[in-house]
Protein backbone atom coordinates (compact mmCIF):
# COMPACT_ATOMS: atom_id res chain seq x y z
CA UNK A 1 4.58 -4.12 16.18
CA UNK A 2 8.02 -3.89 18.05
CA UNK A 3 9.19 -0.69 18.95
CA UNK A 4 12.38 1.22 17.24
CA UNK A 5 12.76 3.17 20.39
CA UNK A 6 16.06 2.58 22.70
CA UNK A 7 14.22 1.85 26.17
CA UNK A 8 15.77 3.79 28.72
CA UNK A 9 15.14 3.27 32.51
CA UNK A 10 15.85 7.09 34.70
CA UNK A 11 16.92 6.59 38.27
CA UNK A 12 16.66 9.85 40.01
CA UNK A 13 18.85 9.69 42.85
CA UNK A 14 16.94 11.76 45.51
CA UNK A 15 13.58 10.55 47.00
CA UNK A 16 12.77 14.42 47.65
CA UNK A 17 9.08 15.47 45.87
CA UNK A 18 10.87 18.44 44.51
CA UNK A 19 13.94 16.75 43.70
CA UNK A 20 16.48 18.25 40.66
CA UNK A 21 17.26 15.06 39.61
CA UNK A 22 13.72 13.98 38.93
CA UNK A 23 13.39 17.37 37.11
CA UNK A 24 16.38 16.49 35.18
CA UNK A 25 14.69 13.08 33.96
CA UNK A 26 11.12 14.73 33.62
CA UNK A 27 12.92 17.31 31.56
CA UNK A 28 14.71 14.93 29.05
CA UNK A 29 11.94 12.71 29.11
CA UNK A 30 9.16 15.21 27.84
CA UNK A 31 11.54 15.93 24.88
CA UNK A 32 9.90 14.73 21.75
CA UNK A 33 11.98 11.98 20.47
CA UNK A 34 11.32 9.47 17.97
CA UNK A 35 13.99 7.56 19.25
CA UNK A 36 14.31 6.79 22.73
CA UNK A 37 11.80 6.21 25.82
CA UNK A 38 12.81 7.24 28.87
CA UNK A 39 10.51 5.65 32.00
CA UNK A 40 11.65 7.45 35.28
CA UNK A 41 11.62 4.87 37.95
CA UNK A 42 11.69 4.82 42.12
CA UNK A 43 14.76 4.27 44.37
CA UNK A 44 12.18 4.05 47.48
CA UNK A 45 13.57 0.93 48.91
CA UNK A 46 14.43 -0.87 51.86
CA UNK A 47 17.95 -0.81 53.73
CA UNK A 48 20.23 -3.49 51.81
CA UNK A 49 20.38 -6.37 54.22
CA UNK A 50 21.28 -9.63 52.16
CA UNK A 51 19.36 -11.65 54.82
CA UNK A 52 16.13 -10.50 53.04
CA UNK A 53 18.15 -10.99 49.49
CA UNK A 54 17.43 -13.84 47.09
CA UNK A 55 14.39 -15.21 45.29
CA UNK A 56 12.06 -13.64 47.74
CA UNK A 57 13.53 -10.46 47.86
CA UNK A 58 11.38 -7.11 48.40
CA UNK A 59 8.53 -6.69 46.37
CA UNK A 60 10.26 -3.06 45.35
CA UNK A 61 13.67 -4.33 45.11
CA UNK A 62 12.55 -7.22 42.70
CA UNK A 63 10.73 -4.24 40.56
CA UNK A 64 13.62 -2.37 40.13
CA UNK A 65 15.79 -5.14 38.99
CA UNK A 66 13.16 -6.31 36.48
CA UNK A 67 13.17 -2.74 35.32
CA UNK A 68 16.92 -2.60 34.98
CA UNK A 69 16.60 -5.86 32.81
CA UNK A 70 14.19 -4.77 30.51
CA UNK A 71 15.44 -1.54 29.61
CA UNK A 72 18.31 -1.02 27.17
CA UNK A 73 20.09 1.29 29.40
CA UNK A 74 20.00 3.39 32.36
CA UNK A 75 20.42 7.34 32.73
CA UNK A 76 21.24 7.84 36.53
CA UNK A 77 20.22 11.63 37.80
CA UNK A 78 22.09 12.58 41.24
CA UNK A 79 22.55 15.01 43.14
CA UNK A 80 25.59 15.39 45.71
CA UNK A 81 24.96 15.23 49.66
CA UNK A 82 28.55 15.92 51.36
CA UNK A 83 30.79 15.63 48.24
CA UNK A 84 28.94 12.29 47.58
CA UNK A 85 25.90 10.19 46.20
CA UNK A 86 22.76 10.03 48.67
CA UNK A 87 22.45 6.71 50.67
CA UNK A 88 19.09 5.95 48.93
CA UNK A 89 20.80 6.21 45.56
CA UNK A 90 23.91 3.23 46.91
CA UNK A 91 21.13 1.63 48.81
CA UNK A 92 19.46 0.80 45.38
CA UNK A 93 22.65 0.21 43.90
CA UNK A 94 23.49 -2.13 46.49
CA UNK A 95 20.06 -4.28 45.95
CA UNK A 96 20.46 -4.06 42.08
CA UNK A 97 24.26 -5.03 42.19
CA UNK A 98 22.74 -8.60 43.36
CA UNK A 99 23.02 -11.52 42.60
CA UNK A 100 27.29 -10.80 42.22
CA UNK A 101 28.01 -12.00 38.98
CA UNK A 102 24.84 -12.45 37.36
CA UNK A 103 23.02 -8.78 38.41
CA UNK A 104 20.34 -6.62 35.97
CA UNK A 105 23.50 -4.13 36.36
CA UNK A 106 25.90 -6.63 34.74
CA UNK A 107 26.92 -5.13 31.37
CA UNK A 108 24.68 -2.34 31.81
CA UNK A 109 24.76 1.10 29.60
CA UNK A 110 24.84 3.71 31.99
CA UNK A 111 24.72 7.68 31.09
CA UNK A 112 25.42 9.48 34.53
CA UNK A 113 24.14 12.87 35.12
CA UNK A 114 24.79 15.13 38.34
CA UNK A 115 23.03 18.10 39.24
CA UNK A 116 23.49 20.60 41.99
CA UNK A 117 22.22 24.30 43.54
CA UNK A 118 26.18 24.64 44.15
CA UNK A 119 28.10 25.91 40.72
CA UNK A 120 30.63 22.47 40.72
CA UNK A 121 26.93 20.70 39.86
CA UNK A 122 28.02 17.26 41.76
CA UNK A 123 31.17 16.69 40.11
CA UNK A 124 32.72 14.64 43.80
CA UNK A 125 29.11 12.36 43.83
CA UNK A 126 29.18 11.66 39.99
CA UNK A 127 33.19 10.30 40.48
CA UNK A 128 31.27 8.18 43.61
CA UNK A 129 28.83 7.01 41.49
CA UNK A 130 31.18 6.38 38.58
CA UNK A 131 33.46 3.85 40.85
CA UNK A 132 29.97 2.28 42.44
CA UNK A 133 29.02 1.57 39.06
CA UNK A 134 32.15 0.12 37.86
CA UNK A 135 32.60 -2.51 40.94
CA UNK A 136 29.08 -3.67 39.82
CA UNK A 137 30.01 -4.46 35.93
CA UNK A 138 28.00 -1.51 34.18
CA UNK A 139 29.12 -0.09 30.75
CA UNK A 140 29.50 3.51 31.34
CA UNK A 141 29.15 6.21 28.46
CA UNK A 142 32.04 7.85 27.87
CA UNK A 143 32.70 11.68 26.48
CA UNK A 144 31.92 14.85 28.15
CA UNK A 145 30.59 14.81 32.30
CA UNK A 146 27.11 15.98 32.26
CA UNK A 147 27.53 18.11 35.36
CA UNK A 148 24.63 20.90 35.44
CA UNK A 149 25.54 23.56 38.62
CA UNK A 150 23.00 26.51 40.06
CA UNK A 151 20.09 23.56 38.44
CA UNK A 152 17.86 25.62 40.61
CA UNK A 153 17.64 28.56 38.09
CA UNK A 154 17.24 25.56 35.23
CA UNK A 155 14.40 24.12 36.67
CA UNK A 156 10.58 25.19 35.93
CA UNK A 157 7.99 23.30 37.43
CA UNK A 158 9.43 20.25 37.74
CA UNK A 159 11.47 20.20 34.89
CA UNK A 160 14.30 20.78 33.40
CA UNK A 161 13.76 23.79 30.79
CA UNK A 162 17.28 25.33 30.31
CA UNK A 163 17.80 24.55 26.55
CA UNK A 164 21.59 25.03 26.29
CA UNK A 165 21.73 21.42 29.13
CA UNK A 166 18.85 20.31 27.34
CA UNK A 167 21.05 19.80 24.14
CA UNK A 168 24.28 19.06 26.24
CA UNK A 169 22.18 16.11 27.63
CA UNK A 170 20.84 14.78 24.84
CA UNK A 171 24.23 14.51 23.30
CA UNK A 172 25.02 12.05 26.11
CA UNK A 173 21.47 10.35 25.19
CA UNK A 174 22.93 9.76 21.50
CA UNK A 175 26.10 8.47 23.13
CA UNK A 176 24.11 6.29 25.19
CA UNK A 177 22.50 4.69 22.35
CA UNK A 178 25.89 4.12 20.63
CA UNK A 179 26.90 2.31 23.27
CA UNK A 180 23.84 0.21 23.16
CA UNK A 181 23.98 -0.35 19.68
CA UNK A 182 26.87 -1.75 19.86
């Protein structure tokens, strides 16, 4: 029986075991919801080197991109390292951005999320990863920046707990799926 839940890939963009934007995911995605799924995937790649692109690219680059393809849309979790997005988080951007024209990424929903122990809560890496994501062809979700500041004091055991973001996210998860509904 085919599912009625919107399929959501997270990308947390931080390879850090404690990381906030994990927690942000894992917080969003233990929410019961009849109505999406959201599967928090890995960003642990290799450097982008289009030598090693094409049909036999990296076992854990061509993952990612089948991910990307099979979900409905993406929520993207960063944080900001030095008023920008981490190099892991472009790295996998880079390798998912491939082939140019015809990428998982083309057309892509995309609900961005920043989060941040400093009170601006990523605002400089979340206009980064807004123009990354426009040069490779995604759909971004429009509305109200999801920018969550001090996340450390949000954050319970690897999760995001603070209800008041809680709800502010989700709102961008219904905006999300209008997007993908079309």
């Amino acid at each position: 029986m085919p599912s009625d839940k919107t399929k959501l890939l997270g990308l947390p963009g931080s390879l850090r075991r404690e990381s906030y934007s994990r927690a942000v995911l894992e917080g969003l995605a233990a929410e019961d919801d009849d109505t999406v799924e959201l599967e928090i995937g890995h960003i642990d790649l290799p450097l982008y080197n289009a030598d090693l692109d094409g049909e036999d690219a990296p076992a854990p680059v061509q993952e990612l991109r089948q991910a990307i393809a099979a979900s409905d849309g993406l929520v993207i979790a960063t944080p900001e390292y030095n008023h920008g997005i981490p190099g892991v988080l472009k790295n996998a951007l880079d390798w998912a951005s491939r082939p140019r024209g015809s990428s998982s990424l083309m057309g892509k929903p995309v609900l961005v999320i920043s989060a941040s122990p400093a009170f601006t809560g990523g605002v400089r890496a979340q206009a980064q990863l807004n123009e990354t994501l426009h040069a490779a062809e995604c759909r971004l979700v429009g509305g109200p920046q999801i920018v969550i500041g001090n996340v450390g004091d949000k954050v319970r055991d690897g999760r995001l707990v603070d209800p008041a973001i809680l709800d502010f996210a989700r709102d961008g998860l219904k905006r999300l799926q209008a997007v993908i509904a079309g």
